[in-house]
Each structure stands twice: as C-alpha cells, then as structure tokens.
N, C-alpha and C. Protein backbone atom coordinates (compact mmCIF):
# COMPACT_ATOMS: atom_id res chain seq x y z
N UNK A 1 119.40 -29.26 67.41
CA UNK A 1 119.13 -28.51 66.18
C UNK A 1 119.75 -29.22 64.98
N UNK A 2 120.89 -29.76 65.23
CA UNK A 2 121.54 -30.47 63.85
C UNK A 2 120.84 -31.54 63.65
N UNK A 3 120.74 -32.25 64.90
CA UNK A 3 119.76 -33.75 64.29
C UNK A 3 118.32 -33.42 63.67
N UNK A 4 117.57 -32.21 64.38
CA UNK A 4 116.66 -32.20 63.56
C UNK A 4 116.50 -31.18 61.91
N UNK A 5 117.70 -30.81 61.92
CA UNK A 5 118.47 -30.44 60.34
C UNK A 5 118.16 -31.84 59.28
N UNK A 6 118.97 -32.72 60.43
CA UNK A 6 119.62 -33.79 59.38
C UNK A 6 118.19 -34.98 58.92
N UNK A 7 117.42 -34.73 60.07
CA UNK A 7 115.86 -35.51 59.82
C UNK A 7 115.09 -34.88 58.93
N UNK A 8 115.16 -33.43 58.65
CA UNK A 8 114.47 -32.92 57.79
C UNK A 8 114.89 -32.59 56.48
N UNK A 9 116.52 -33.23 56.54
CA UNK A 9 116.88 -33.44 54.73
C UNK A 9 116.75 -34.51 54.61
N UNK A 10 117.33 -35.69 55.59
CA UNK A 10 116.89 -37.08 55.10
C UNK A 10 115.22 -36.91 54.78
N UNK A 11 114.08 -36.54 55.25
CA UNK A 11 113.11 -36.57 54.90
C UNK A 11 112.81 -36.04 52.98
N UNK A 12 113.19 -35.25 52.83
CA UNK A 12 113.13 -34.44 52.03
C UNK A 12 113.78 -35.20 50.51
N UNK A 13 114.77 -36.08 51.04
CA UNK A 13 115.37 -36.84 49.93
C UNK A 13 114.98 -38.18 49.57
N UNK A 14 114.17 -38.42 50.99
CA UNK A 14 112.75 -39.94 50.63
C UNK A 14 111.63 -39.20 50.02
N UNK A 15 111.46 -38.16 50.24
CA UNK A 15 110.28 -37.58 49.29
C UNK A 15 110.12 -37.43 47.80
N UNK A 16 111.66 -36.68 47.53
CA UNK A 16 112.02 -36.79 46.10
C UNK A 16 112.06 -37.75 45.67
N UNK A 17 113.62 -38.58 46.37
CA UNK A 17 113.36 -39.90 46.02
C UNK A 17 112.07 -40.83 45.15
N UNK A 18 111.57 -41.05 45.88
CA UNK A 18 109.36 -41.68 46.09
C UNK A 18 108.91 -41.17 44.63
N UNK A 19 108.89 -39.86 44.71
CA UNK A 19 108.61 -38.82 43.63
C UNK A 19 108.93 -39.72 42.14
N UNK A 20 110.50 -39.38 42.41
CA UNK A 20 111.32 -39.70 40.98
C UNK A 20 110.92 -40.95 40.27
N UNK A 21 110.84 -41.96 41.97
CA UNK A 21 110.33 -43.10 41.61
C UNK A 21 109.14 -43.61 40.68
N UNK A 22 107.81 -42.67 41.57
CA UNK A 22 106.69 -42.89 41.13
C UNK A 22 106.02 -42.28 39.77
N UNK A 23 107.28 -41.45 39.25
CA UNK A 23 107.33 -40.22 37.87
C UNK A 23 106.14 -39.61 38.05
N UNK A 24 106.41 -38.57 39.28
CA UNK A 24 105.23 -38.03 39.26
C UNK A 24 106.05 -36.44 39.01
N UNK A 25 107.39 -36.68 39.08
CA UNK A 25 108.49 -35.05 38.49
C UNK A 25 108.73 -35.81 37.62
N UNK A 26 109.26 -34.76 36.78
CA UNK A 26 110.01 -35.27 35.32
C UNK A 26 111.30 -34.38 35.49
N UNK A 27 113.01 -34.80 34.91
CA UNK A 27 113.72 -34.26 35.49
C UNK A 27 113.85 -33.69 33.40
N UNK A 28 114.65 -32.75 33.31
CA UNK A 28 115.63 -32.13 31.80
C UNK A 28 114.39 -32.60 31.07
N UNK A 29 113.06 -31.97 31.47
CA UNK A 29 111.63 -31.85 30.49
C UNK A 29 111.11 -33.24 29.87
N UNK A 30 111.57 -34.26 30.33
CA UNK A 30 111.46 -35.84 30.15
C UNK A 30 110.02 -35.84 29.71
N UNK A 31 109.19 -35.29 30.15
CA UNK A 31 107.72 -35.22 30.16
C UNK A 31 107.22 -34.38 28.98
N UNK A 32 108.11 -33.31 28.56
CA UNK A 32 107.99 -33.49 27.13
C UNK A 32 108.28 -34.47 25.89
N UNK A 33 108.92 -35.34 26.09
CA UNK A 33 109.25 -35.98 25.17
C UNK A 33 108.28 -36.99 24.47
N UNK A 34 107.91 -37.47 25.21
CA UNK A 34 106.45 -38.33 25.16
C UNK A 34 105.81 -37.88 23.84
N UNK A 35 105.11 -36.76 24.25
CA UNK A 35 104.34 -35.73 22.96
C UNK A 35 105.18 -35.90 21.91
N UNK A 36 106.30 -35.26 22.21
CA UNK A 36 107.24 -34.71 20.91
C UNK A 36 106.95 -36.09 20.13
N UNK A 37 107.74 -37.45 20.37
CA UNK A 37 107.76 -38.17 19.60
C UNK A 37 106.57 -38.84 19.23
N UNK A 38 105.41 -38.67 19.52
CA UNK A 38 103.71 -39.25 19.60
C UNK A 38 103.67 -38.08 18.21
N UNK A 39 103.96 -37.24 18.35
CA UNK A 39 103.66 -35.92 17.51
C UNK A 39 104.24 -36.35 15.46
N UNK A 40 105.25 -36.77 16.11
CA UNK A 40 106.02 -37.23 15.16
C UNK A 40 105.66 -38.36 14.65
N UNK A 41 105.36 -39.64 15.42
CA UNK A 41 104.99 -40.62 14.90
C UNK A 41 103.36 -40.53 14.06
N UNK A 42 102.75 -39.83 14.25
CA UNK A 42 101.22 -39.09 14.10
C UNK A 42 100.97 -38.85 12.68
N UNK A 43 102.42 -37.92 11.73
CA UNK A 43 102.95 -37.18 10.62
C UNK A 43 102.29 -38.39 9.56
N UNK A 44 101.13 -37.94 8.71
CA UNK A 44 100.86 -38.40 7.12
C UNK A 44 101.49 -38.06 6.44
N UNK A 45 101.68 -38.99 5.62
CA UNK A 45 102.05 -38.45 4.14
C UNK A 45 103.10 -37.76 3.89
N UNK A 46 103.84 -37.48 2.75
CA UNK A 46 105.17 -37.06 2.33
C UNK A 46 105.52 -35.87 2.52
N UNK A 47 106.50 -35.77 3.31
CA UNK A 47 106.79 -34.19 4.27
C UNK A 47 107.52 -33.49 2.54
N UNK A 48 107.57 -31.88 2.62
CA UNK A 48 107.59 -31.14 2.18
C UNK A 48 109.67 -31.30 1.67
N UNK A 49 110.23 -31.20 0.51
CA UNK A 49 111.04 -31.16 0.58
C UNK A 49 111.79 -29.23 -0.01
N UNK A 50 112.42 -29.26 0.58
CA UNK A 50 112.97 -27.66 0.38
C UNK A 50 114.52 -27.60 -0.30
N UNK A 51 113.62 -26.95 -1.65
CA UNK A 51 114.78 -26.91 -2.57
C UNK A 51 115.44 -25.28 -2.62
N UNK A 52 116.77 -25.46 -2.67
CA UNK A 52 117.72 -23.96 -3.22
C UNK A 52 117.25 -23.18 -3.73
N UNK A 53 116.31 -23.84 -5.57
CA UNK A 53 116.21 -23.66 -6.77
C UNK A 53 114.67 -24.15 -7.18
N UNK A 54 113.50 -23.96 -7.36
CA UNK A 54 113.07 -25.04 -7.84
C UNK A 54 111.83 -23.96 -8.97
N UNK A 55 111.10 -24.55 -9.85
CA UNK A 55 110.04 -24.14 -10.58
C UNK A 55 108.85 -25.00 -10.34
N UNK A 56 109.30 -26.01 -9.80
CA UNK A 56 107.95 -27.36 -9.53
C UNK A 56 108.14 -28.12 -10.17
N UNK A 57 109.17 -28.55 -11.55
CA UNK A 57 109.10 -29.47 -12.40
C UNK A 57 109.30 -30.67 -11.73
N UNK A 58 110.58 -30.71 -11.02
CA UNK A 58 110.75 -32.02 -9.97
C UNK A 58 109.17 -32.76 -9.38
N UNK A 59 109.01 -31.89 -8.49
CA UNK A 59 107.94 -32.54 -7.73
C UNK A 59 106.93 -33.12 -8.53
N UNK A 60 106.25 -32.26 -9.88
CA UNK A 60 105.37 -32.65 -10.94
C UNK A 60 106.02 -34.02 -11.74
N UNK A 61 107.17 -33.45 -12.17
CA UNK A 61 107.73 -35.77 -12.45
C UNK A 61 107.48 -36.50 -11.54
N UNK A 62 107.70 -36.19 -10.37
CA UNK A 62 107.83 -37.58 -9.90
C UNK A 62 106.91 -38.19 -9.64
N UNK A 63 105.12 -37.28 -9.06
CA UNK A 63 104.03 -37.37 -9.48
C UNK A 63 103.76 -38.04 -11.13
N UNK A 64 104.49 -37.45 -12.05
CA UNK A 64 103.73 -38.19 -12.86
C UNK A 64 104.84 -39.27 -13.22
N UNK A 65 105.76 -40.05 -12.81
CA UNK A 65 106.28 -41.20 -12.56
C UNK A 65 105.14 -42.40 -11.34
N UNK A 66 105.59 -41.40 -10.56
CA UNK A 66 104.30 -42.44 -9.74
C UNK A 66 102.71 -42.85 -10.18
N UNK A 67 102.23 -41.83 -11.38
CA UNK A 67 100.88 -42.18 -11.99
C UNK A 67 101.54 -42.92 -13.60
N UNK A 68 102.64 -42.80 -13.57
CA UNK A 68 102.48 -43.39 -15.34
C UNK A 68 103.38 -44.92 -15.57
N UNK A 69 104.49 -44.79 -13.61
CA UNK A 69 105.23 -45.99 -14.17
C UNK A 69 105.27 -46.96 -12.91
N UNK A 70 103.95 -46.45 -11.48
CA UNK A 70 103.68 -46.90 -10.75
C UNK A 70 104.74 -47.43 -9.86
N UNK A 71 106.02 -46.13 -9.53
CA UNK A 71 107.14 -46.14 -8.87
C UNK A 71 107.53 -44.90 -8.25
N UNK A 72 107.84 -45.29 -6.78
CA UNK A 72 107.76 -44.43 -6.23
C UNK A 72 109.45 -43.30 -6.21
N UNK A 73 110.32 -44.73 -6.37
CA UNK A 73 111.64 -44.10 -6.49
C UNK A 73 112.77 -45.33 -7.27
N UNK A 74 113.61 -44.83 -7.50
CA UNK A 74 114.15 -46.13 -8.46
C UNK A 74 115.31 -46.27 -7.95
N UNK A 75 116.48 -47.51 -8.19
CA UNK A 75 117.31 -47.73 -7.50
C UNK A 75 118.93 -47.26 -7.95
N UNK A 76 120.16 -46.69 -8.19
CA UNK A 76 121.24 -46.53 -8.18
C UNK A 76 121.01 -47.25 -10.09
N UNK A 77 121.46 -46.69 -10.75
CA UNK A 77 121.54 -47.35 -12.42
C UNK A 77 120.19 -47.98 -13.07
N UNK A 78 119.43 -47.80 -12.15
CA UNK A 78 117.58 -48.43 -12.66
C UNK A 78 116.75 -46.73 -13.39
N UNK A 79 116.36 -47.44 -14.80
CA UNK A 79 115.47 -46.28 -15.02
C UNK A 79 114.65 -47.09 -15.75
N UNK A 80 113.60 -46.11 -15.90
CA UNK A 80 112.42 -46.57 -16.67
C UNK A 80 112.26 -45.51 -17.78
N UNK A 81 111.14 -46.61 -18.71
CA UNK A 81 110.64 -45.86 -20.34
C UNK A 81 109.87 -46.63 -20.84
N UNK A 82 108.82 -45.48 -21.16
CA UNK A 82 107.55 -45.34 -21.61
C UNK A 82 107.26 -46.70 -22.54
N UNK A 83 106.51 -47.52 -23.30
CA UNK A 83 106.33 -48.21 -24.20
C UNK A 83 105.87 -47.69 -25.31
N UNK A 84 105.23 -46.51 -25.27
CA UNK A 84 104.94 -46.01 -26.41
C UNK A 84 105.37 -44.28 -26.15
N UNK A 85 105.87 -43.51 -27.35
CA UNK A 85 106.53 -42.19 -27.08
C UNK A 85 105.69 -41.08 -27.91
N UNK A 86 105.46 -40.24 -27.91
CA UNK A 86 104.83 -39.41 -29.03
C UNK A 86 105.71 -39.04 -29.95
N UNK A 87 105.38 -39.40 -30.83
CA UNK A 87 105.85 -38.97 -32.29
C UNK A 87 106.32 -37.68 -32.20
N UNK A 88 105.69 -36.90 -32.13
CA UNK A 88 105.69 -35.04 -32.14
C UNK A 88 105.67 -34.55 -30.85
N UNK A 89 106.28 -33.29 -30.83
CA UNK A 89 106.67 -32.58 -29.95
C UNK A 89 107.55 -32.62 -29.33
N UNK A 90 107.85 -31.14 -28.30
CA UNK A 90 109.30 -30.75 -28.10
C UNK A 90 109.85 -31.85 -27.10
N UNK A 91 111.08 -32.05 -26.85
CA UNK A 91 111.53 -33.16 -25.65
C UNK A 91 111.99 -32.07 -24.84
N UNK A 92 111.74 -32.60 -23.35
CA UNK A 92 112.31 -31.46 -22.50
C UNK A 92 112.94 -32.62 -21.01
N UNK A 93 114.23 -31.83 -20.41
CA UNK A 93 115.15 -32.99 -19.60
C UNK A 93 114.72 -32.01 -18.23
N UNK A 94 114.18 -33.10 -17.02
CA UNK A 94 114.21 -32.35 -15.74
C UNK A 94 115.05 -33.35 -14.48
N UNK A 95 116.50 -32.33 -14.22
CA UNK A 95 117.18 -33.05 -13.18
C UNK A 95 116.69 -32.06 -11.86
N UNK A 96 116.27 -33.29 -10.77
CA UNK A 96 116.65 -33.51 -9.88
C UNK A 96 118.05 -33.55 -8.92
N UNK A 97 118.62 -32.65 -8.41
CA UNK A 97 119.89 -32.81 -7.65
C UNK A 97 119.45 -33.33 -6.32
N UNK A 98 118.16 -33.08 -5.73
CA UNK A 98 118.44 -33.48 -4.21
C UNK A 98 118.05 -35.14 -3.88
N UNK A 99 117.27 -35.50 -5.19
CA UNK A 99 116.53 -36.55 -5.32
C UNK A 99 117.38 -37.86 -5.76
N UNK A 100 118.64 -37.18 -6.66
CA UNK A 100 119.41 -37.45 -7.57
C UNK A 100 118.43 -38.60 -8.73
N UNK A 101 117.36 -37.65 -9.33
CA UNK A 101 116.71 -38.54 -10.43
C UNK A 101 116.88 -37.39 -11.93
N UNK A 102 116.47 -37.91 -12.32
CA UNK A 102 116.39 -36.80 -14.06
C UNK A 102 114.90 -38.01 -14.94
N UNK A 103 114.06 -36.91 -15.86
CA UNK A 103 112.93 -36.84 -15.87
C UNK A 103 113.20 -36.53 -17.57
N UNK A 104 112.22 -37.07 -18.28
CA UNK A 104 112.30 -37.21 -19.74
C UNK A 104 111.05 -36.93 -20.45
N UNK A 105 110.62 -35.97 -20.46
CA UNK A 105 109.49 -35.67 -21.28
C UNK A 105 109.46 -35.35 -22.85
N UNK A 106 108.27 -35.66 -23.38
CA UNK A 106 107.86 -35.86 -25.06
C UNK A 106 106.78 -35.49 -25.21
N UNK A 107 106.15 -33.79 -25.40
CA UNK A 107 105.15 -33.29 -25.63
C UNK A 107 105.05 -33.06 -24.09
N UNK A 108 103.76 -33.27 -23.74
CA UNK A 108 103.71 -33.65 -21.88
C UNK A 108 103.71 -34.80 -21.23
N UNK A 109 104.00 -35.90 -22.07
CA UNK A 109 104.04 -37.18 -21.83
C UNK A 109 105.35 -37.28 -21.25
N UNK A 110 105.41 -37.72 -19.46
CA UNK A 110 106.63 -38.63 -18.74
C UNK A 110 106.98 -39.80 -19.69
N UNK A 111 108.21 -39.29 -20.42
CA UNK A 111 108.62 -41.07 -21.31
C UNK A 111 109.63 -41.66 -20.38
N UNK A 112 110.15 -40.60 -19.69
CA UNK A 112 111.00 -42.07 -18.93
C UNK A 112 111.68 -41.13 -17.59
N UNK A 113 112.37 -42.04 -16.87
CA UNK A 113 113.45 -41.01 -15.57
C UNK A 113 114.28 -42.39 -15.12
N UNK A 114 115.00 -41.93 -14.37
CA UNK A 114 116.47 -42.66 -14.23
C UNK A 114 116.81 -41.95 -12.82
N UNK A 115 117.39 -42.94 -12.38
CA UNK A 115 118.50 -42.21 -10.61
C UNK A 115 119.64 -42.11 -11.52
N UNK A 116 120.53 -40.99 -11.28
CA UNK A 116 121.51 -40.36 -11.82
C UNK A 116 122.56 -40.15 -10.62
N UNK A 117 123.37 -39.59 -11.40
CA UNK A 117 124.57 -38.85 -10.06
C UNK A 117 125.25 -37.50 -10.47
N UNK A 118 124.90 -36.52 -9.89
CA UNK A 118 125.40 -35.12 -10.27
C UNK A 118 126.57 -35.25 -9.55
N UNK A 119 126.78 -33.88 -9.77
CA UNK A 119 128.13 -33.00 -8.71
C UNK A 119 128.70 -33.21 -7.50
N UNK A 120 129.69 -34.26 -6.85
CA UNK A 120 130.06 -34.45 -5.44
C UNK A 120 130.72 -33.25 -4.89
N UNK A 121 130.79 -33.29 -3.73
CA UNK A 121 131.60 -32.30 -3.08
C UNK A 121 132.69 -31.18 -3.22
N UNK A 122 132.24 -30.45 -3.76
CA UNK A 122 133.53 -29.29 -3.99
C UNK A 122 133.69 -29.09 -5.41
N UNK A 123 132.36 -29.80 -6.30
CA UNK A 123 132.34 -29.34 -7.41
C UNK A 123 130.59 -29.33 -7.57
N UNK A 124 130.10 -28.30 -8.98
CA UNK A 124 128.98 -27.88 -9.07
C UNK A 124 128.17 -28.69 -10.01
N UNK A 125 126.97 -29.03 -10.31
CA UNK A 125 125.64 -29.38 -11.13
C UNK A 125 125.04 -27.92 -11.15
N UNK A 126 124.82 -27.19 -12.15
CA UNK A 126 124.48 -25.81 -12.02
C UNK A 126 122.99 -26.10 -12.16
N UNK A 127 122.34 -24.85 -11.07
CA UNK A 127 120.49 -25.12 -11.00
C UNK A 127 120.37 -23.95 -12.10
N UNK A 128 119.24 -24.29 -12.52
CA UNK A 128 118.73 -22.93 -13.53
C UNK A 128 118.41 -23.96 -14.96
N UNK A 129 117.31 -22.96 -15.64
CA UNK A 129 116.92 -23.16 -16.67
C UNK A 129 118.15 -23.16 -18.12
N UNK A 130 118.16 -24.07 -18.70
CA UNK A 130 119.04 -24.30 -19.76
C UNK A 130 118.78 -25.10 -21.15
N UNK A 131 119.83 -24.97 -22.07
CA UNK A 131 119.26 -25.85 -23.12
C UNK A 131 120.44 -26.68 -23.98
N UNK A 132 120.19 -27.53 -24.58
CA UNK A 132 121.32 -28.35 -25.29
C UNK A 132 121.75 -27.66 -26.28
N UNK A 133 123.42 -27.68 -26.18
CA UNK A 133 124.19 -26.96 -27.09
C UNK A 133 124.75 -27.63 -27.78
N UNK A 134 125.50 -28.52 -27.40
CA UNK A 134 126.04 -29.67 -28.45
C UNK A 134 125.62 -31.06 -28.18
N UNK A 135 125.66 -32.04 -29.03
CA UNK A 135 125.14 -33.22 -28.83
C UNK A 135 126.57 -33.99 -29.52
N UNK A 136 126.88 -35.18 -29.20
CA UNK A 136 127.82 -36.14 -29.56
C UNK A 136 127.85 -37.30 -28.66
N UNK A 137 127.91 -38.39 -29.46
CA UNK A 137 127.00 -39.77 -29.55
C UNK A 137 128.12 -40.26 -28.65
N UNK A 138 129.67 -39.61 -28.56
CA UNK A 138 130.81 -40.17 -27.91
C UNK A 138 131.40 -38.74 -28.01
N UNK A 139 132.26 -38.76 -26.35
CA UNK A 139 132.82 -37.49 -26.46
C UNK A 139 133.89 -38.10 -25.72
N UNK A 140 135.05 -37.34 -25.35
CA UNK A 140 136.04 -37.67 -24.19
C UNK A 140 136.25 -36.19 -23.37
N UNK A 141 136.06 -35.81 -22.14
CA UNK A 141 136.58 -34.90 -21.49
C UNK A 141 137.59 -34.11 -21.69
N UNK A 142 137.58 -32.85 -22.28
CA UNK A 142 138.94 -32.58 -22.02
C UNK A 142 140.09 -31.40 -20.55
N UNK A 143 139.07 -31.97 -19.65
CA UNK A 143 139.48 -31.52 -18.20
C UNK A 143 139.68 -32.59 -17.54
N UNK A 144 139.16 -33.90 -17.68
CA UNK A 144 139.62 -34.44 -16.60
C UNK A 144 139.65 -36.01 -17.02
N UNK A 145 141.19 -36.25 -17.19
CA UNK A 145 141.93 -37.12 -17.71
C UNK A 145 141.53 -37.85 -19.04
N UNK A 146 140.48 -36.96 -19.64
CA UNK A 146 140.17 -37.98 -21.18
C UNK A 146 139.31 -38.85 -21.46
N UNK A 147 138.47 -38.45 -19.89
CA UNK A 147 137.54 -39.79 -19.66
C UNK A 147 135.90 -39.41 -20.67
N UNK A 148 135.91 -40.78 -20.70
CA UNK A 148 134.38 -41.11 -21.56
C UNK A 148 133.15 -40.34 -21.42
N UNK A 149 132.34 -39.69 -22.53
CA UNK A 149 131.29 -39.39 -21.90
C UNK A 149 130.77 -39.51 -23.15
N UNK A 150 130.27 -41.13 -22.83
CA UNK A 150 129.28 -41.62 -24.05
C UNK A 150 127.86 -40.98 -24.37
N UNK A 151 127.49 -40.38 -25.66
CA UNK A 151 126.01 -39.79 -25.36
C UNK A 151 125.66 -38.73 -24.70
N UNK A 152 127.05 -37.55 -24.72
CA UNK A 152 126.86 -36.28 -24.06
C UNK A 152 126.28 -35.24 -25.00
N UNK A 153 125.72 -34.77 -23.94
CA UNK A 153 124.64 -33.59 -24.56
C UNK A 153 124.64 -32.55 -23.51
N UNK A 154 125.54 -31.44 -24.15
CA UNK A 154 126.46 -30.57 -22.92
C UNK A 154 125.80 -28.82 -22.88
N UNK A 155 125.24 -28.58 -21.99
CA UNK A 155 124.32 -27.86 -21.54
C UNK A 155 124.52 -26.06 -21.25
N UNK A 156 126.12 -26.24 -21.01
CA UNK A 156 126.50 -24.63 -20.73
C UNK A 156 128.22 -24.75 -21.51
N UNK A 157 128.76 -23.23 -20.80
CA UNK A 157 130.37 -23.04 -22.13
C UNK A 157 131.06 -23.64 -21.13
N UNK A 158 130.80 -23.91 -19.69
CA UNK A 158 131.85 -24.56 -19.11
C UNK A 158 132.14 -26.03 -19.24
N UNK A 159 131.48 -27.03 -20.13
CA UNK A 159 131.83 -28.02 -20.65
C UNK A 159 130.68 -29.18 -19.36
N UNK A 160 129.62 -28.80 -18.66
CA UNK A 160 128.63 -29.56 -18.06
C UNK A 160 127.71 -29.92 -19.19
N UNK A 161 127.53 -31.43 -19.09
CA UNK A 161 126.59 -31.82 -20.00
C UNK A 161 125.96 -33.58 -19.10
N UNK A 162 124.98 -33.76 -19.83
CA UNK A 162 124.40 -35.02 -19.06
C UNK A 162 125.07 -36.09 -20.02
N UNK A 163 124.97 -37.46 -19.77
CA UNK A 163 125.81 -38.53 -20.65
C UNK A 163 125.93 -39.47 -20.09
N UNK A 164 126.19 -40.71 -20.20
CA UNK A 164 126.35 -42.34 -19.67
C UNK A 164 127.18 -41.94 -18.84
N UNK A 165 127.21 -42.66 -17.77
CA UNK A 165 128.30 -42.85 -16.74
C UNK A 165 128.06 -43.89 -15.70
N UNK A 166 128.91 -44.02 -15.06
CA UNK A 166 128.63 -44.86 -13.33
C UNK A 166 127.40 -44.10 -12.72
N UNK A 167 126.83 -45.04 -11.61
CA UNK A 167 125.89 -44.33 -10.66
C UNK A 167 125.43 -45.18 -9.79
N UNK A 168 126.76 -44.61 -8.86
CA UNK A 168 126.98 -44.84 -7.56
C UNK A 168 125.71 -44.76 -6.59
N UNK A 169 124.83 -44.32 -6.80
CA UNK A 169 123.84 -44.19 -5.89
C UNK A 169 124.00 -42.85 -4.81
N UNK A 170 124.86 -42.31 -5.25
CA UNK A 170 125.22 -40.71 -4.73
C UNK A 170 126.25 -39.77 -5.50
N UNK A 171 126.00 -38.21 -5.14
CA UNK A 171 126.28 -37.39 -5.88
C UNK A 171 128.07 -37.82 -6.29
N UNK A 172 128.45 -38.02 -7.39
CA UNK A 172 130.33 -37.98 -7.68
C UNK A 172 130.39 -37.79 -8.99
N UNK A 173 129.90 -37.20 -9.20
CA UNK A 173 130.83 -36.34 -10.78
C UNK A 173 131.49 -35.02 -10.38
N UNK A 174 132.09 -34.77 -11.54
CA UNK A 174 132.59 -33.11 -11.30
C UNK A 174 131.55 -32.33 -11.83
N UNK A 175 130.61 -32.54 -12.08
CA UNK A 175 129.43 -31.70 -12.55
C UNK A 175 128.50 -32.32 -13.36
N UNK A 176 129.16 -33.03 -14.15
CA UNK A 176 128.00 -33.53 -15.61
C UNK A 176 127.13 -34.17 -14.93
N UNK A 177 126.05 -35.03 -15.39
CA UNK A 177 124.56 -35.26 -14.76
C UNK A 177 125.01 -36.67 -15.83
N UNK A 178 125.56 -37.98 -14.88
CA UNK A 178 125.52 -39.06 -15.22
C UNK A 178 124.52 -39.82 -15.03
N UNK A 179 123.78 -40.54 -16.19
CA UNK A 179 122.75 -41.07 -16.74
C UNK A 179 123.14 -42.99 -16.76
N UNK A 180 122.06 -43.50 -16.44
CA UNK A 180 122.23 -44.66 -17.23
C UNK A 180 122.60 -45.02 -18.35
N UNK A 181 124.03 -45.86 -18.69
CA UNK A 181 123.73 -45.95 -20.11
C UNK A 181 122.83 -46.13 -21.20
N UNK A 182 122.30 -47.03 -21.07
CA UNK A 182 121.10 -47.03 -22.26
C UNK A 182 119.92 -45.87 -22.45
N UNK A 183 119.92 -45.35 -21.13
CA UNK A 183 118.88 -44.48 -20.70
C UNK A 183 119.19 -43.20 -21.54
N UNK A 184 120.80 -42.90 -21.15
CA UNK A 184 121.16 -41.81 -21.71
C UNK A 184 121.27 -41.87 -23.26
N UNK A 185 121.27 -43.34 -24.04
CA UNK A 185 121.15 -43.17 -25.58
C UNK A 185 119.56 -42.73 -26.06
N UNK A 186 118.86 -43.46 -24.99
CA UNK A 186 117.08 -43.27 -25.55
C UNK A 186 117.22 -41.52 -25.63
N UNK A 187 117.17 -41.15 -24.28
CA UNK A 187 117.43 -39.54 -24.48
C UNK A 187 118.05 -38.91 -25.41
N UNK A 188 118.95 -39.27 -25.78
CA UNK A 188 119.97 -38.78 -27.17
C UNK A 188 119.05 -38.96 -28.14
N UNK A 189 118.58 -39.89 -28.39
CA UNK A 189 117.78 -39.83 -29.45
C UNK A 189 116.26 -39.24 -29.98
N UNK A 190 115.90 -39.02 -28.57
CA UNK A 190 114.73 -37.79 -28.49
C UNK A 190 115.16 -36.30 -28.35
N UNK A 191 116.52 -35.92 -27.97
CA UNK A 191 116.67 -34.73 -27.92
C UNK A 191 117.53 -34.05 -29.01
N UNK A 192 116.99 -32.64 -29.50
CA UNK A 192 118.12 -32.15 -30.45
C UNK A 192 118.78 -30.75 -29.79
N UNK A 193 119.44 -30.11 -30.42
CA UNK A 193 120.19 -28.87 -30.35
C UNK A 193 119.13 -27.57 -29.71
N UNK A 194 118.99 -27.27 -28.69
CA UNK A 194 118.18 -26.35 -28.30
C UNK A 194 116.82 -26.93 -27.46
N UNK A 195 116.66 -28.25 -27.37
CA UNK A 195 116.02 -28.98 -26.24
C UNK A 195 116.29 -28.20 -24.60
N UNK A 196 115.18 -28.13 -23.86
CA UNK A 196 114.81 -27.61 -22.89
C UNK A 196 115.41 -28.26 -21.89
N UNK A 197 116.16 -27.89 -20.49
CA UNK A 197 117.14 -28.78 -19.56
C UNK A 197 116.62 -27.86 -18.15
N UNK A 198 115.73 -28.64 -17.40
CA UNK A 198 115.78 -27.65 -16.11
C UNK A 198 116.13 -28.58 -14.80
N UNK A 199 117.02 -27.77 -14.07
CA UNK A 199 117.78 -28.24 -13.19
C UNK A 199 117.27 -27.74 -11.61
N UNK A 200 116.60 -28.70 -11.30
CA UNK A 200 116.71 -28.26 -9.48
C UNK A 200 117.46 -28.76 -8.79
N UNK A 201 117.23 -28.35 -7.30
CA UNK A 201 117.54 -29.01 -6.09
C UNK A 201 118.22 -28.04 -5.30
C-alpha cells in the first residue's frame, strides 16, 4: 500500500511537473498578465490627466501651444513668445501646477508659456481663480530671508505672487509661481493691476 502511495505521488508530480513545463497551468494568474500588458501597450493617444482644481484652461493652453508654437512641452527655464501680440485686450495668466507650465494670453491669442516651478513640499501654490494686486518691477521677500523677486506680480494678502526665479525643473518655491526671467518681464509688461490669474492642478 505505501509503495503504491508513493507511485501515485511520484506520478502526480511528473504530471504537474510536464504541465508547468509545457505552460499549459499558469501559477499566481501568470496567464493574465499577457493581456494586461498587450492591453496597455494597445493605449492611443494622451491619457486623461486628473486635476484637484481645474476649469479647462490648462488643457485648452496647451492645445493651443501645440497649434500656435508647435510644442508639445518645454524644458526646465525654456519658454516661448508669440512674434506678434495684440495690441488690445485684456491679458489673462494660466498656471499649471501639475504640468508645472504657466500660459500667457492677449485677447484670446496664446502669446507665450514657460515651464515654471510652484510650491515644493509642505508649502502651497493656491488653486482658484485670482487677480493681480500689486505689480513691482523688483521686490525683495519679506518672509523669507530678503530674497529677490524680480518682476513680481503678487496675486493674494498672503504675499504669493508669480516673478523671475530659478527653475529647477520641479516644484521648490514656498509658493510664488517662478517664471523665467525674461519671460516673467514680457508678462510684466502685458499685465496690469486687476489682470485675470487662474491656477490649476
């Protein structure tokens, strides 16, 4: 009785065995995976991004960046602008936080956008509709050590405003929405006191 126990598990474990071999079982759903990643590799076109905050302005720049300045995304301190600007009409500023870009409109004309750097870790870029309160061509911080903020144009009473800075190619300010330098003077000079500022991400 034991030997023929022991012939009929050794059998049983050349069977599996054979099996495993020939992948005709799949062991921890292996045989799903196949699909899954076929499924995935399959995926057109630009997946859906999901913002906190949003009105659509983001997604509509960058569309009309990609039809007006034939770019799909720009690099850490790279921005672009228009060659010709409209004379008239209101200027209106659209940041991007998840994208980290900001968006420059003149009437409905895209005049320009820039990769920027908002708010790092443990401090805020506030989302929501806003507008320019003060403008100054040179400012210095007075929260955090005195530092420069060439070309700030400061947006709420807690002292957030957009303006020249570094850009690191990821989020590190304490809040303000650092701009290319030059980028951020063109903007200064299209925007006045009560200019339109909408903030996603």
């Amino acid at each position: 009785m034991r030997v023929q126990t022991i012939i009929a598990t050794a059998a049983v474990f050349v069977a599996f065995s054979t099996a495993v071999d020939a992948r005709k079982i799949h062991l921890f759903g292996s045989h799903h995976a196949r699909p899954a990643r076929a499924a995935v590799a399959n995926v057109r076109g630009p997946q859906p991004v999901h913002y906190q905050w949003s009105l659509g302005a983001s997604q509509k720049a960058h569309s009309d960046m990609v039809a007006g300045f034939r770019k799909v995304g720009l690099n850490p301190g790279q921005y672009v602008w228009a060659t010709s600007v409209p004379a008239v009409g209101e200027t209106r500023v659209v940041i991007d936080r998840l994208t980290q870009m900001a968006y420059v409109y003149r009437a409905d004309k895209l005049v320009g956008a820039a990769h920027v750097s908002t708010a790092k870790q443990g401090h805020i870029t506030p989302l929501g509709e806003w507008k320019v309160l003060e403008k100054r061509p040179f400012y210095r911080s007075k929260k955090y050590d005195n530092a420069p903020m060439p070309w700030m144009e400061r947006i709420d009473e807690y002292g957030t405003a957009f303006h020249g800075g570094a850009n690191p190619g990821y989020p590190a300010s304490h809040g303000c929405i650092r701009l290319p330098m030059k980028f951020a003077e063109k903007v200064y000079g299209l925007t006045k006191v009560g200019s339109k500022v909408i903030i996603e991400g």
